[in-house]
PDB file of N, CA and C in Angstrom:
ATOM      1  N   UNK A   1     172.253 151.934 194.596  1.00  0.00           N
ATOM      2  CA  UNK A   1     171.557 152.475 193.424  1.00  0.00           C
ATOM      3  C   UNK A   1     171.407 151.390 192.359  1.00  0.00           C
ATOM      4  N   UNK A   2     170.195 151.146 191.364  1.00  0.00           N
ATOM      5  CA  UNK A   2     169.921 150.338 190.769  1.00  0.00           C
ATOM      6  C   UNK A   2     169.928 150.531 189.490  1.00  0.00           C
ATOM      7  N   UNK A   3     170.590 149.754 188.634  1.00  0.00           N
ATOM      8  CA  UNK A   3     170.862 150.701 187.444  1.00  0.00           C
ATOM      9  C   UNK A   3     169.476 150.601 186.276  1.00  0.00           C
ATOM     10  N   UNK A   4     169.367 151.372 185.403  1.00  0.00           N
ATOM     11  CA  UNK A   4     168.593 151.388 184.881  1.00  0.00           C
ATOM     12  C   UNK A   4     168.384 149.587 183.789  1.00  0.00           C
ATOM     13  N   UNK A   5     167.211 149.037 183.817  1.00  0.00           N
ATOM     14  CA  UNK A   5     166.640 147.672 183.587  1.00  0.00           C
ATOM     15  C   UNK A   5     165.433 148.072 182.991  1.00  0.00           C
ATOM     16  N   UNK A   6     165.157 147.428 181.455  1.00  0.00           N
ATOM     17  CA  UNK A   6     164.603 147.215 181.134  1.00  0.00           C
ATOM     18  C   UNK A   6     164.358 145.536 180.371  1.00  0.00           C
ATOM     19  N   UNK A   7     162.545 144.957 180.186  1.00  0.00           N
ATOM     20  CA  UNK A   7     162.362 143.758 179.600  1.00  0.00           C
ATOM     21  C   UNK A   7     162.225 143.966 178.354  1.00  0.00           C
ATOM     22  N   UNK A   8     162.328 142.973 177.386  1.00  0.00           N
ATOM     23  CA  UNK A   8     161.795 143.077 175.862  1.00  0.00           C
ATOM     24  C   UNK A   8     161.656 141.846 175.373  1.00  0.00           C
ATOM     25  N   UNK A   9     159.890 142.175 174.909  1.00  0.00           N
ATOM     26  CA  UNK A   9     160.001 140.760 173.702  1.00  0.00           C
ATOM     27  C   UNK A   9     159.937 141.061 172.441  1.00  0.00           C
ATOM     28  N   UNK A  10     160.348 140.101 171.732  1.00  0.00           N
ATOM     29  CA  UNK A  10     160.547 140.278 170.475  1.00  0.00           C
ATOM     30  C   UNK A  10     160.121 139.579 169.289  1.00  0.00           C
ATOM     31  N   UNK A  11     159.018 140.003 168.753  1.00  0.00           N
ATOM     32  CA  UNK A  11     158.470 139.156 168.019  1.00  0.00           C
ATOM     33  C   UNK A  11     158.596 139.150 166.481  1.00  0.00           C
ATOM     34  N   UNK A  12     158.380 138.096 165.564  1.00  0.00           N
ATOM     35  CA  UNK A  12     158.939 138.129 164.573  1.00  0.00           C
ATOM     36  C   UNK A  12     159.828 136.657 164.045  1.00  0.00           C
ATOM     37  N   UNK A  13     160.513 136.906 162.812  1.00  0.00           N
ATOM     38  CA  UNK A  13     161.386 135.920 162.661  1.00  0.00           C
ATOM     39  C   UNK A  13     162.615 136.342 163.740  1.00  0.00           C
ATOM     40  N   UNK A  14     162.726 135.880 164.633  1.00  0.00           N
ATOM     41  CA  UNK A  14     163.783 136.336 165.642  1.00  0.00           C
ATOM     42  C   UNK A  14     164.288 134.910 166.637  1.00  0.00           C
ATOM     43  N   UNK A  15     164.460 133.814 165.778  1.00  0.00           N
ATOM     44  CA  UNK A  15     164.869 132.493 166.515  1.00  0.00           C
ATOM     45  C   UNK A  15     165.631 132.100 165.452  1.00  0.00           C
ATOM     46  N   UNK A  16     166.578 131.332 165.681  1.00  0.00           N
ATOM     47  CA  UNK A  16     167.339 130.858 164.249  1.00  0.00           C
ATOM     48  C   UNK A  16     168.003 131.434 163.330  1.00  0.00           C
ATOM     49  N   UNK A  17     167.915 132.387 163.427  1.00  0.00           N
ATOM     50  CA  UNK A  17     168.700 134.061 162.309  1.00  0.00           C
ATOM     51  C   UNK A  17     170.085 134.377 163.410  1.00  0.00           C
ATOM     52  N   UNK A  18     170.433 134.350 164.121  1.00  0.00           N
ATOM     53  CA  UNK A  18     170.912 134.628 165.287  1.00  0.00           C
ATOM     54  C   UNK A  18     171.310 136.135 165.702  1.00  0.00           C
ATOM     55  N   UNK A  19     169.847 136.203 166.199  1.00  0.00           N
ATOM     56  CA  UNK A  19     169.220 137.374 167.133  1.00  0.00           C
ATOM     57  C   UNK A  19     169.534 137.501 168.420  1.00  0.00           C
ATOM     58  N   UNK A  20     170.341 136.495 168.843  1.00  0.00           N
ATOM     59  CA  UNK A  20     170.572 136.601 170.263  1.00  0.00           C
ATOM     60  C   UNK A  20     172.003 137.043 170.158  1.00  0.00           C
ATOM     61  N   UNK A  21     173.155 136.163 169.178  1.00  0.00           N
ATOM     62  CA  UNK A  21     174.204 137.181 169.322  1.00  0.00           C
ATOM     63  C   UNK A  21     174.009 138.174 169.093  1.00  0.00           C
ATOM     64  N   UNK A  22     173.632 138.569 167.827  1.00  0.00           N
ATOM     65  CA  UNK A  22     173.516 139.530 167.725  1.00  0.00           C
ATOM     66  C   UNK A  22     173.207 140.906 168.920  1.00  0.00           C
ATOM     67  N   UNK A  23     172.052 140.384 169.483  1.00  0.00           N
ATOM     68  CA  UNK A  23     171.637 141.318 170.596  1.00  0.00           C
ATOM     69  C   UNK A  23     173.131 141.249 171.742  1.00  0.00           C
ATOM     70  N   UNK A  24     173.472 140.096 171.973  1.00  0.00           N
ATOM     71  CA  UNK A  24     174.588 140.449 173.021  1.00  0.00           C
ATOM     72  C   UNK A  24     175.457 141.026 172.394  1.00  0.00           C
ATOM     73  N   UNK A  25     176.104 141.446 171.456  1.00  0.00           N
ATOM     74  CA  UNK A  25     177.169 142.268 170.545  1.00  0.00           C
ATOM     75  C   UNK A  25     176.406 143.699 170.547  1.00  0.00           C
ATOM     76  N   UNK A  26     175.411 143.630 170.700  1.00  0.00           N
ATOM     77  CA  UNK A  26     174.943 145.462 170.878  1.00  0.00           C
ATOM     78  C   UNK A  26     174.877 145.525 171.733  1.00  0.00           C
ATOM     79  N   UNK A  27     174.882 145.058 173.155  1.00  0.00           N
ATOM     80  CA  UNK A  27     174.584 145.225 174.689  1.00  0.00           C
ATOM     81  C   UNK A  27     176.038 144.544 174.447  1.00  0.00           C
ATOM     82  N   UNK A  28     177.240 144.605 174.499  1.00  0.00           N
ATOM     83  CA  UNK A  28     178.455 144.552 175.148  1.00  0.00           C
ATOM     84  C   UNK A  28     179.267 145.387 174.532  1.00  0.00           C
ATOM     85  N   UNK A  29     178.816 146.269 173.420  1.00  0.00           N
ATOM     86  CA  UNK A  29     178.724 147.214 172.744  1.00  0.00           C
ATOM     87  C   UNK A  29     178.392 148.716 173.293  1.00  0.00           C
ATOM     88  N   UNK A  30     177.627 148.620 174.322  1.00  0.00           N
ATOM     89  CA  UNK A  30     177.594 149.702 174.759  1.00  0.00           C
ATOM     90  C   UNK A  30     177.304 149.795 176.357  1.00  0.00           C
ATOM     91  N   UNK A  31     178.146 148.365 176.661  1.00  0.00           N
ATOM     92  CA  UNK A  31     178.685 148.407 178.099  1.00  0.00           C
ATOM     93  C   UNK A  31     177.241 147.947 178.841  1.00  0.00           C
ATOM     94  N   UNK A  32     176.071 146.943 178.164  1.00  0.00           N
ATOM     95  CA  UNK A  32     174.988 146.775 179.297  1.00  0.00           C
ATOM     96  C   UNK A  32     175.402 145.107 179.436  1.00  0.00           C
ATOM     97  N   UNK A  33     174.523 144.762 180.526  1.00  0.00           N
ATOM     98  CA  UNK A  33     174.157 143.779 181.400  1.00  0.00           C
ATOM     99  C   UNK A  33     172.814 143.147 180.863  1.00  0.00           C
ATOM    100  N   UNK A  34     172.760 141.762 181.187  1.00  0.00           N
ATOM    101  CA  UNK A  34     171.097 141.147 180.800  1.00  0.00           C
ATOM    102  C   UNK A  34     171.283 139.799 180.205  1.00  0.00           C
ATOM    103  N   UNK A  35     170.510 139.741 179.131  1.00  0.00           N
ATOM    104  CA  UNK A  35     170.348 138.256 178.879  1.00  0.00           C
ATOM    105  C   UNK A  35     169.514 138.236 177.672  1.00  0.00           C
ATOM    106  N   UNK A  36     169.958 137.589 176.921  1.00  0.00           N
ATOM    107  CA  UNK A  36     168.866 137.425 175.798  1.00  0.00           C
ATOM    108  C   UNK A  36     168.483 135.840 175.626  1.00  0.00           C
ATOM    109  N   UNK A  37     167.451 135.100 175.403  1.00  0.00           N
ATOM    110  CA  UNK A  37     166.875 133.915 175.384  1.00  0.00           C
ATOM    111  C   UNK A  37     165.546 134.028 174.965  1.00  0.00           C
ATOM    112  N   UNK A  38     165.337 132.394 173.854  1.00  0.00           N
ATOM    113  CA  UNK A  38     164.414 132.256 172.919  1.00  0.00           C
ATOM    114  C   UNK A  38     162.758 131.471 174.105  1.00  0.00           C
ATOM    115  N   UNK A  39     162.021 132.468 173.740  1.00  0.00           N
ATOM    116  CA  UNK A  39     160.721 131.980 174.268  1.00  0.00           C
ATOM    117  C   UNK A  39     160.127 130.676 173.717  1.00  0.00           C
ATOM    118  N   UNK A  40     159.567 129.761 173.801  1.00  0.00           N
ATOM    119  CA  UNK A  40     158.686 128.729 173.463  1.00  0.00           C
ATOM    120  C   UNK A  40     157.932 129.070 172.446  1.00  0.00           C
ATOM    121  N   UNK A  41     157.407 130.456 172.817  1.00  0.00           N
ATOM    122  CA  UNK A  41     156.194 130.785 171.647  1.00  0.00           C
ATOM    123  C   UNK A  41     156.927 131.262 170.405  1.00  0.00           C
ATOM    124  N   UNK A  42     158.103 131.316 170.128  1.00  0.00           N
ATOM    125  CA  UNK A  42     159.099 131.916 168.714  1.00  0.00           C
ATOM    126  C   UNK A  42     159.553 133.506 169.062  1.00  0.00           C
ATOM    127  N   UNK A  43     158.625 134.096 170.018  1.00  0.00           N
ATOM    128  CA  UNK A  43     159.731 135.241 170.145  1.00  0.00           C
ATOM    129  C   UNK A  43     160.455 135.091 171.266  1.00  0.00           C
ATOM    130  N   UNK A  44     161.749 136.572 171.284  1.00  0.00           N
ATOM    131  CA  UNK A  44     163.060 136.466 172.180  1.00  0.00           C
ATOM    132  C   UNK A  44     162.562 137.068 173.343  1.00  0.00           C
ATOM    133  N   UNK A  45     163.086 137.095 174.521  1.00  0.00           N
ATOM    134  CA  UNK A  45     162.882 137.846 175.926  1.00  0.00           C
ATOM    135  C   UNK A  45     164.268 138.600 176.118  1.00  0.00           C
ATOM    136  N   UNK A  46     165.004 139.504 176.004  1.00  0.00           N
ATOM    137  CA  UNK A  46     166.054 140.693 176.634  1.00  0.00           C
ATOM    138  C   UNK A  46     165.850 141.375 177.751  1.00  0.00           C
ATOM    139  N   UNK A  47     166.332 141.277 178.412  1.00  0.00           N
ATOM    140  CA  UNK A  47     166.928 142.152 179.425  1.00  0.00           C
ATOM    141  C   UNK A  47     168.218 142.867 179.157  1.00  0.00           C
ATOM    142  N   UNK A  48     168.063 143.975 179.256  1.00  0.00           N
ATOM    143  CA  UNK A  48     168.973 144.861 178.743  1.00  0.00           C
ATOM    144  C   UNK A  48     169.256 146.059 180.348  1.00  0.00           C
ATOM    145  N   UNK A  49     169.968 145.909 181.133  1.00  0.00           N
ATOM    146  CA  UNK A  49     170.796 146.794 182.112  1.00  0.00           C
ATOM    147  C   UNK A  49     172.265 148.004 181.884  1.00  0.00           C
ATOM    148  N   UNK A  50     171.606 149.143 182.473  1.00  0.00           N
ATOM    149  CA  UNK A  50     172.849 149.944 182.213  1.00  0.00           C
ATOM    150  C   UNK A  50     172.203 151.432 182.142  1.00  0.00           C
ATOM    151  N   UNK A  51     173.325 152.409 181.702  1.00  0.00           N
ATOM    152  CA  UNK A  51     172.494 153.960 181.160  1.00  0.00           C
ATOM    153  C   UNK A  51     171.463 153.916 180.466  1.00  0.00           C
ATOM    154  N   UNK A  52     170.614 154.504 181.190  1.00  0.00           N
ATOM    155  CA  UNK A  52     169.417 154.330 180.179  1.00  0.00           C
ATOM    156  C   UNK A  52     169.847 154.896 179.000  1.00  0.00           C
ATOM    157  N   UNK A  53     170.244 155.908 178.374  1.00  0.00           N
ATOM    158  CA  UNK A  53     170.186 156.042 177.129  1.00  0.00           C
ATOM    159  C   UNK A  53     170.829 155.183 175.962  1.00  0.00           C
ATOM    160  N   UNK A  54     172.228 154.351 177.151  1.00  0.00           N
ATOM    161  CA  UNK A  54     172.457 152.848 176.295  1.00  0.00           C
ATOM    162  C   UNK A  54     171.409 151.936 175.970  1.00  0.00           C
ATOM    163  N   UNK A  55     170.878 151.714 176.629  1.00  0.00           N
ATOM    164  CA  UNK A  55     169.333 150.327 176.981  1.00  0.00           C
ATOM    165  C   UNK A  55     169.034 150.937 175.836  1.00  0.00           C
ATOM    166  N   UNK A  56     167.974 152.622 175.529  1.00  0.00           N
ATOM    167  CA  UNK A  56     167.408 152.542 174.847  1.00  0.00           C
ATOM    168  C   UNK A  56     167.746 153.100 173.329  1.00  0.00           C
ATOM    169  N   UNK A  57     169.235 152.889 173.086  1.00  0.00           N
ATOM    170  CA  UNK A  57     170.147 152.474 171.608  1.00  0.00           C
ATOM    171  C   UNK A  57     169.633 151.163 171.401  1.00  0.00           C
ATOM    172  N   UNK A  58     169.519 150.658 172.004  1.00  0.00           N
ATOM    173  CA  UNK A  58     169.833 148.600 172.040  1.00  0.00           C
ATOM    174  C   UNK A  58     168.278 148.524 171.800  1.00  0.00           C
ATOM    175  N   UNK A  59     167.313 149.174 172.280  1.00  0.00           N
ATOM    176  CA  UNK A  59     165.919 149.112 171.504  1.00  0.00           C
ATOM    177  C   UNK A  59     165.819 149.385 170.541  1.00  0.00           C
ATOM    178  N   UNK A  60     165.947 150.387 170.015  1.00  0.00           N
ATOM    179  CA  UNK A  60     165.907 150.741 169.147  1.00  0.00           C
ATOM    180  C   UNK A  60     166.656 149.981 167.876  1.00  0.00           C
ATOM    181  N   UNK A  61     167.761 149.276 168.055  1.00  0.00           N
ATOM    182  CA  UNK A  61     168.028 148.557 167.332  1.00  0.00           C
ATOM    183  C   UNK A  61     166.875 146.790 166.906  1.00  0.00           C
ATOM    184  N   UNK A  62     166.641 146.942 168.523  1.00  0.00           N
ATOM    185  CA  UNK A  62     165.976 145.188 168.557  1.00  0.00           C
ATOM    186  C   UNK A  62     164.773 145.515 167.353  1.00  0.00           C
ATOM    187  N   UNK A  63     164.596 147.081 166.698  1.00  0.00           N
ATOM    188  CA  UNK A  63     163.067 146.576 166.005  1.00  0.00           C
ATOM    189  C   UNK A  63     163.832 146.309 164.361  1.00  0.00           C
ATOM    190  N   UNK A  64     165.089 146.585 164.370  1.00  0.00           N
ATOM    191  CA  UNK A  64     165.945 145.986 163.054  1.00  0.00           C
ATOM    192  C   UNK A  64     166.256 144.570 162.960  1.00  0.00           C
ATOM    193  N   UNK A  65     167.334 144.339 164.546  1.00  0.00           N
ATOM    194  CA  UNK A  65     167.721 143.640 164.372  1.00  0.00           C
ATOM    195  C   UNK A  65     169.034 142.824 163.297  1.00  0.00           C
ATOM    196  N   UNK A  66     169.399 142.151 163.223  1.00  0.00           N
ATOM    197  CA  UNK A  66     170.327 141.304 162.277  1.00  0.00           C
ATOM    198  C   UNK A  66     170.087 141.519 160.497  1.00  0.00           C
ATOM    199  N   UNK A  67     170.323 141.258 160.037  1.00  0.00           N
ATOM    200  CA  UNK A  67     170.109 140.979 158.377  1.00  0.00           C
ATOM    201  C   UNK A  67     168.592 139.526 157.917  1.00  0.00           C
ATOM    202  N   UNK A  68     169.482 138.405 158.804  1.00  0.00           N
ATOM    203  CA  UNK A  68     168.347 137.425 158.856  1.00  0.00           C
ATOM    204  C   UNK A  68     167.164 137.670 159.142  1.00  0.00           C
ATOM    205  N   UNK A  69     166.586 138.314 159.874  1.00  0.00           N
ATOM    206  CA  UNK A  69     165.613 138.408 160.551  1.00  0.00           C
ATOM    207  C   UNK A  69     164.869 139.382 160.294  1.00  0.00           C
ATOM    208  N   UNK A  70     163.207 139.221 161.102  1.00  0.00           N
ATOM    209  CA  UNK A  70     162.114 140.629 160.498  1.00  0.00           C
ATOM    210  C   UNK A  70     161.315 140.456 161.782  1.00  0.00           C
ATOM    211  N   UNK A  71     161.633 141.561 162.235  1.00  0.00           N
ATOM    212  CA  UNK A  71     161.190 142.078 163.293  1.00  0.00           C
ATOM    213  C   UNK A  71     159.720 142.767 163.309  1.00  0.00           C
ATOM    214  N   UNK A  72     158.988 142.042 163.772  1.00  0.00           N
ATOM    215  CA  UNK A  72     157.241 142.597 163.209  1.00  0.00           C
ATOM    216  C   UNK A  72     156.640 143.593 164.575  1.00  0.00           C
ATOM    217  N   UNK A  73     157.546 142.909 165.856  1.00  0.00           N
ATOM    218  CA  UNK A  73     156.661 144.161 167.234  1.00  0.00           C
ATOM    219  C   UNK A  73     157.870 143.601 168.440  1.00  0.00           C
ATOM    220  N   UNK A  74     158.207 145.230 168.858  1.00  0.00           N
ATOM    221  CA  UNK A  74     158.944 144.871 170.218  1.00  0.00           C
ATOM    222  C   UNK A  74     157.784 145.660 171.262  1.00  0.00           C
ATOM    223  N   UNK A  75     157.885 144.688 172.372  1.00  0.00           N
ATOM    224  CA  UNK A  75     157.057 144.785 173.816  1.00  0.00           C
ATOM    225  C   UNK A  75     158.311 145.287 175.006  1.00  0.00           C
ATOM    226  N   UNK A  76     157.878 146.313 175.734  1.00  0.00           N
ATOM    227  CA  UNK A  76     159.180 146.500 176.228  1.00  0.00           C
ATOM    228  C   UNK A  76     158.658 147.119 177.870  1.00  0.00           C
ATOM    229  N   UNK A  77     159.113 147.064 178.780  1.00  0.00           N
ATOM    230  CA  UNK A  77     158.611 146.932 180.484  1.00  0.00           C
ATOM    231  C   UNK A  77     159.818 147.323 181.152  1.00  0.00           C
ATOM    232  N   UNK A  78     159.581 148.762 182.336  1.00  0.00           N
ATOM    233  CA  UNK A  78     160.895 149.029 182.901  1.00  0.00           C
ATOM    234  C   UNK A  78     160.825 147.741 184.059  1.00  0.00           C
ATOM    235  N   UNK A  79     161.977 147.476 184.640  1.00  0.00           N
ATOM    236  CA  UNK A  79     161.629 146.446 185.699  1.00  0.00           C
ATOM    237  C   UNK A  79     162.356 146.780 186.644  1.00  0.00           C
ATOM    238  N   UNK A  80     162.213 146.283 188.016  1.00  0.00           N
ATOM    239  CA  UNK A  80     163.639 146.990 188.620  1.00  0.00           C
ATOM    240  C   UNK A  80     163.922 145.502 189.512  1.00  0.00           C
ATOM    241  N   UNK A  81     165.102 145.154 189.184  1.00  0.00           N
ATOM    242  CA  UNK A  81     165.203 143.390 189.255  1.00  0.00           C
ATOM    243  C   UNK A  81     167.390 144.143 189.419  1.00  0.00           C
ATOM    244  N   UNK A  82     168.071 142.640 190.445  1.00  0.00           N
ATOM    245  CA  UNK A  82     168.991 143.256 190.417  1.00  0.00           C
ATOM    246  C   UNK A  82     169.742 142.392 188.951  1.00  0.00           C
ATOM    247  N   UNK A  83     170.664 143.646 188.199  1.00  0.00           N
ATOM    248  CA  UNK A  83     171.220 142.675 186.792  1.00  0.00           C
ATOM    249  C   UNK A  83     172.049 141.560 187.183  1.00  0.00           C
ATOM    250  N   UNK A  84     172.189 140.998 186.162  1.00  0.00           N
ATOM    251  CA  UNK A  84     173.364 139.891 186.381  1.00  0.00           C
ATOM    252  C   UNK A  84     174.479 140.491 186.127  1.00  0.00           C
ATOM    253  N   UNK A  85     175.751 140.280 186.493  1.00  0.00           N
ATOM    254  CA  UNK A  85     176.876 140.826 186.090  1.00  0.00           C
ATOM    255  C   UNK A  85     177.684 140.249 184.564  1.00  0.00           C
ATOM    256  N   UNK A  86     176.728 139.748 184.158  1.00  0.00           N
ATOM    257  CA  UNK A  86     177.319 139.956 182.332  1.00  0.00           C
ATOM    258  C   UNK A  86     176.120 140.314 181.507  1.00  0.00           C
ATOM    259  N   UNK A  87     176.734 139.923 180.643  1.00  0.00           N
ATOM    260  CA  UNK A  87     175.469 139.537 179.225  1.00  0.00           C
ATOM    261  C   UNK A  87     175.755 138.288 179.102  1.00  0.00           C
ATOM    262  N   UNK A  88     174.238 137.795 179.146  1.00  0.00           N
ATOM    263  CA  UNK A  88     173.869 135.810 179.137  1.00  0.00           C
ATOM    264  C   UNK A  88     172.827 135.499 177.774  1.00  0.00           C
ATOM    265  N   UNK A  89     173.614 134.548 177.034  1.00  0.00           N
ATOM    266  CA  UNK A  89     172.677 133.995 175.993  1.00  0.00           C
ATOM    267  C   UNK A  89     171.724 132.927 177.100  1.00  0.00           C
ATOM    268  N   UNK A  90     170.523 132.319 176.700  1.00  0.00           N
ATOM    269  CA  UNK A  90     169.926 131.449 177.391  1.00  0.00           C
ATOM    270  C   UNK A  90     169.454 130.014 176.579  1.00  0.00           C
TER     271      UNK A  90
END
């Protein structure tokens, strides 16, 4: 069985504020799997694995985000990919 996986980008001031701990402290927070890492183009890419109704706490947060940061649009895609067994900054 494959656990529930979803993608997300994240656009915005979301590089340099640190949006990625941040995101792994809410996904180890509520027990998911994935990866968060900064795109080329300035927004983040997440993968977020686990109960879905965890995953979609952890969305719902990504359109806040940190204090630093301003979150202008999250893009978000179910995927079905197998997780990694942690949470990975990139």
């Amino acid at each position: 069985m494959h656990e529930y996986c979803l993608k997300a980008w994240v656009t915005g001031r979301v590089q340099g504020v640190g949006f990625r701990a941040a995101i792994r402290d809410q996904a180890l927070k509520e027990e998911l799997k994935g990866y968060a890492r900064n795109l080329g183009d300035g927004r983040v890419e997440v993968m977020l694995c686990g109960e879905q109704t965890a995953v979609d706490r952890v969305v719902r947060w990504l359109w806040h985000g940190p204090p630093a940061s301003r979150v202008t649009h999250v893009e978000c895609e179910k995927v079905d990919v197998t997780p990694p067994s942690t949470f990975e900054l990139g």
